[in-house]
Structure formats: structure tokens, C-alpha cells
C-alpha atoms as a PDB file:
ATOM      1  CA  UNK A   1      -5.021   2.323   4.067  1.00  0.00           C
ATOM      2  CA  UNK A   2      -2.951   4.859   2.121  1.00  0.00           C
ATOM      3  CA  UNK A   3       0.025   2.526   2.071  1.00  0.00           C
ATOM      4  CA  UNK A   4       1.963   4.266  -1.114  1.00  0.00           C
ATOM      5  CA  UNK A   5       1.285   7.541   1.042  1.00  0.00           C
ATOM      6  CA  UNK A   6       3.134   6.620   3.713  1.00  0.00           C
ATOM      7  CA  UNK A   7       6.004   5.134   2.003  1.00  0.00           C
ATOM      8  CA  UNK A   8       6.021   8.516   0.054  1.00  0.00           C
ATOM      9  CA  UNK A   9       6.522  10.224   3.699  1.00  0.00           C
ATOM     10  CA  UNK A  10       9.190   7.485   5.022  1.00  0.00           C
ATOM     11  CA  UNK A  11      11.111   7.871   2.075  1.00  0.00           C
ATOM     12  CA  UNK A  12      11.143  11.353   1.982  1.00  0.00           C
ATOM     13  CA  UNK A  13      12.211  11.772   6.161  1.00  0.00           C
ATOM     14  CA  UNK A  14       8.690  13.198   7.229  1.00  0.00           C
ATOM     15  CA  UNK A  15       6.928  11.352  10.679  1.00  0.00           C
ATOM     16  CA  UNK A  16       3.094  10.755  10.460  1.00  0.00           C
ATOM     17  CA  UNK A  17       0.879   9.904  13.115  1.00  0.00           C
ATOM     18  CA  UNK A  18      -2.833   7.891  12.623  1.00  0.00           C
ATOM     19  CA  UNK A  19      -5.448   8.779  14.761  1.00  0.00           C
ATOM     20  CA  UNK A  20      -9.434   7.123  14.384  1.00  0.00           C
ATOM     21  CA  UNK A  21     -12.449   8.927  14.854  1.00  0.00           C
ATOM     22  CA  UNK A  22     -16.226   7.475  14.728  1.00  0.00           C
ATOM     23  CA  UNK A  23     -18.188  10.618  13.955  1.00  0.00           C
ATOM     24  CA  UNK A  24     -21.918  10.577  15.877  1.00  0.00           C
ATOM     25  CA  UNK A  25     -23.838  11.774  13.328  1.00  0.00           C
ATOM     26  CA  UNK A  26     -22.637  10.427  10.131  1.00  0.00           C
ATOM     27  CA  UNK A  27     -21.989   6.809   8.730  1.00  0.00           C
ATOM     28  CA  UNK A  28     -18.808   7.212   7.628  1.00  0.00           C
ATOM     29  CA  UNK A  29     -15.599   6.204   9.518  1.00  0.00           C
ATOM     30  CA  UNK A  30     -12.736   8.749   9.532  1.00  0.00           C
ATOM     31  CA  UNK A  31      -9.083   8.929   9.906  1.00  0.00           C
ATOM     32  CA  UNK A  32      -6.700  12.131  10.718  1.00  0.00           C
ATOM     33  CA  UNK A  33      -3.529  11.198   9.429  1.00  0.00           C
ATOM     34  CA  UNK A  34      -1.302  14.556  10.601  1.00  0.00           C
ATOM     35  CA  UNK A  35       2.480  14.481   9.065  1.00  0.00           C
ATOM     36  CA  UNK A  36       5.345  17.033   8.721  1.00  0.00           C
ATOM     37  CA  UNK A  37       9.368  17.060   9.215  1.00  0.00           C
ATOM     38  CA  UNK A  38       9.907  18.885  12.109  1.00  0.00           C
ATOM     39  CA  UNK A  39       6.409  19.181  13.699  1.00  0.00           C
ATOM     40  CA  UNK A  40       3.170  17.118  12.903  1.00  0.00           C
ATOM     41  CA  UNK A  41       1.497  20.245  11.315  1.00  0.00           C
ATOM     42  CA  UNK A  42       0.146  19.119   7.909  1.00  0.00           C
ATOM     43  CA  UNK A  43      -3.513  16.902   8.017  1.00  0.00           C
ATOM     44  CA  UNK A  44      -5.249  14.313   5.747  1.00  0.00           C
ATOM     45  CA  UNK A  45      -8.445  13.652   6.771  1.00  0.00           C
ATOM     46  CA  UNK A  46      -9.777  10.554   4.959  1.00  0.00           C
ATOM     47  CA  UNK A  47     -13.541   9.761   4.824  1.00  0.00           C
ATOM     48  CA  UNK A  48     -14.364   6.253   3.910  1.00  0.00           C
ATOM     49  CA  UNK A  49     -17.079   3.535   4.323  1.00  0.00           C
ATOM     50  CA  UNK A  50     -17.589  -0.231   3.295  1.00  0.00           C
ATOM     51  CA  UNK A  51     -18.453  -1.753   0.354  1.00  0.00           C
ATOM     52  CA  UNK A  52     -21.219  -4.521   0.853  1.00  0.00           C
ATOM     53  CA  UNK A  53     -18.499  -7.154   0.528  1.00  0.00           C
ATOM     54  CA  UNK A  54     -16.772  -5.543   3.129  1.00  0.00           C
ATOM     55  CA  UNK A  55     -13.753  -3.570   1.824  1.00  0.00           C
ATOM     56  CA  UNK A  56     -12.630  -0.089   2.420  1.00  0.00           C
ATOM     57  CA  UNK A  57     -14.201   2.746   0.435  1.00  0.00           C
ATOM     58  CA  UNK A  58     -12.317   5.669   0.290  1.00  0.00           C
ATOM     59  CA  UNK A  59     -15.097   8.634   0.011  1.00  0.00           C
ATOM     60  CA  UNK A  60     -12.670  11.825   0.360  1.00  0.00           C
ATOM     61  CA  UNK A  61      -9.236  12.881   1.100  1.00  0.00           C
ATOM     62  CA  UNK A  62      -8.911  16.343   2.479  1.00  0.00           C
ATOM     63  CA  UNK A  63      -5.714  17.665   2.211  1.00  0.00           C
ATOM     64  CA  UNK A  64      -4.328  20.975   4.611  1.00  0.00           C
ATOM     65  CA  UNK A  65      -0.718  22.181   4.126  1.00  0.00           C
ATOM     66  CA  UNK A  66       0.548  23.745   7.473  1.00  0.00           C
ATOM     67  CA  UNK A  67      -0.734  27.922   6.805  1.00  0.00           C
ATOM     68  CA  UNK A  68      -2.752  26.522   3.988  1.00  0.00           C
ATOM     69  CA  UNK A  69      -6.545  28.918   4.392  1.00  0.00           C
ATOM     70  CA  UNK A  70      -8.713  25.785   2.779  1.00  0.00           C
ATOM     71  CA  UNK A  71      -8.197  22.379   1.868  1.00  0.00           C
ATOM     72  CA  UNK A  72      -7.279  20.125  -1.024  1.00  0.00           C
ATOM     73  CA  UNK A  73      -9.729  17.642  -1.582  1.00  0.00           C
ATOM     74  CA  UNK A  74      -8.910  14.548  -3.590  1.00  0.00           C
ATOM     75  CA  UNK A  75     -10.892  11.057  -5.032  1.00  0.00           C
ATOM     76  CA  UNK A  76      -8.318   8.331  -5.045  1.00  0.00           C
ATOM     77  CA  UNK A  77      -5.049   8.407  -3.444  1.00  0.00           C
ATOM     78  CA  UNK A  78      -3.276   8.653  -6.830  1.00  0.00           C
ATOM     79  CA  UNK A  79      -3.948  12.459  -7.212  1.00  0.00           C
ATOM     80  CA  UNK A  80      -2.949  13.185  -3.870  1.00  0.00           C
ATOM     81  CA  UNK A  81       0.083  11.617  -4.390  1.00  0.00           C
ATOM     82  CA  UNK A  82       0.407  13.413  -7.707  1.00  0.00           C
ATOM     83  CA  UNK A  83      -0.443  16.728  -5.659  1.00  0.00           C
ATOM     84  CA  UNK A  84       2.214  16.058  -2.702  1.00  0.00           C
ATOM     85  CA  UNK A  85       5.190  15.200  -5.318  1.00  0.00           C
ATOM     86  CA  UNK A  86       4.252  18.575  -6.696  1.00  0.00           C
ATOM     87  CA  UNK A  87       4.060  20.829  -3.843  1.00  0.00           C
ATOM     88  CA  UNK A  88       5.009  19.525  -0.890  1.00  0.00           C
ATOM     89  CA  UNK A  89       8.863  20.772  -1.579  1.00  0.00           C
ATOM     90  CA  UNK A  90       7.753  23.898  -2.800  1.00  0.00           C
ATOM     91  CA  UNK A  91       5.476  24.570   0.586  1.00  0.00           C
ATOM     92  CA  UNK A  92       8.473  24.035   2.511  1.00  0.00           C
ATOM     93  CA  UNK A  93      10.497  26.517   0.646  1.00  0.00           C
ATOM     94  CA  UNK A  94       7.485  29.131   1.107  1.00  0.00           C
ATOM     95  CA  UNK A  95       7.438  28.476   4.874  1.00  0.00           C
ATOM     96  CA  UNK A  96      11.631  28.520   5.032  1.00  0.00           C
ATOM     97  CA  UNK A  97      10.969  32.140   3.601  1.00  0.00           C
ATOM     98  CA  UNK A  98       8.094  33.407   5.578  1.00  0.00           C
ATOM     99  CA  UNK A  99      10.551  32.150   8.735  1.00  0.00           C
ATOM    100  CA  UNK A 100      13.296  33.797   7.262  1.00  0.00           C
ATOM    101  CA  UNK A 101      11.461  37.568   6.618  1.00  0.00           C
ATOM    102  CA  UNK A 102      10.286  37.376  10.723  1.00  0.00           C
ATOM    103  CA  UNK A 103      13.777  36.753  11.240  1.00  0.00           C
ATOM    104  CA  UNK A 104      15.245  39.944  10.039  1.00  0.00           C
ATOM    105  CA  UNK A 105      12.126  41.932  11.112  1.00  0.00           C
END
């Protein structure tokens, strides 16, 4: 699942680690897929179910920057890979400068 994602993230240096959870109360199956250079501080939460023939079903792709207030949400996993080539470099330069500015204060 997300297999261009997370050649997108090798290629460009960042770790990810997978984690499963079965929510209780709803049918569909989840993953938290948490990335980042440094620290593990960026999360993808995919929703997804089965199709009667028994494939994968991706229902939602949530998408949370690290200091991001609400999340990106996304169909297929070709807009969110349109959406991280966009901004993922330009997050990082936002959080260099924020680091930067409580340096000096």
C-alpha cells in the first residue's frame, strides 16, 4: 500500500514508520504511516476497506504536516503525491525559520 509514497520518502532521505490499527466501531481498517527527516513528526492516516473481490480500497488519506492546525485530505495517492512534491520542501523551510526566530529570541 502506498508503494510510490514511500519510494518518494526513500529517495528523498526521510524514515517512515507503519503502524495498523483495527478501529472498534467502524468497518474500515486503518494505517498511521508517521514520516519526517530528523524526527517521525509528520502523519498519513489511510482509511481503506475491501472490494468484494478482495483488494484494497483506499477510502481517505489524511495528511498532517508537523505544526500543521488541520489536515489534508486526499482520494487517490496521486494527489498526495502531487501535494508532498509541492510542499513538503517548502514546510521544511517554514519550520528551519520558526527554529531560527526562537533562536535569536
Amino acid at each position: 500500500m502506498l508503494i510510490r509514497t514511500k519510494n518518494y520518502l526513500k529517495q528523498n532521505n526521510y524514515q517512515y514508520k507503519k503502524t495498523y490499527i483495527r478501529p472498534l466501531m467502524t468497518p474500515d481498517n486503518v494505517y498511521v504511516f508517521r514520516f519526517g527527516k530528523n524526527n517521525l513528526n509528520n502523519r498519513l492516516i489511510i482509511r481503506y476497506g475491501h472490494k468484494w473481490t478482495g483488494r484494497q480500497k483506499i477510502n481517505e488519506i489524511d495528511l498532517r504536516l508537523h505544526k500543521q492546525k488541520h489536515p489534508r485530505i486526499f482520494k487517490t495517492e496521486s494527489d498526495l503525491l502531487n501535494y508532498l512534491k509541492n510542499h513538503l520542501k517548502e514546510h521544511e523551510i517554514k519550520l528551519k525559520a520558526i527554529k531560527n526566530i526562537k533562536k535569536t529570541s
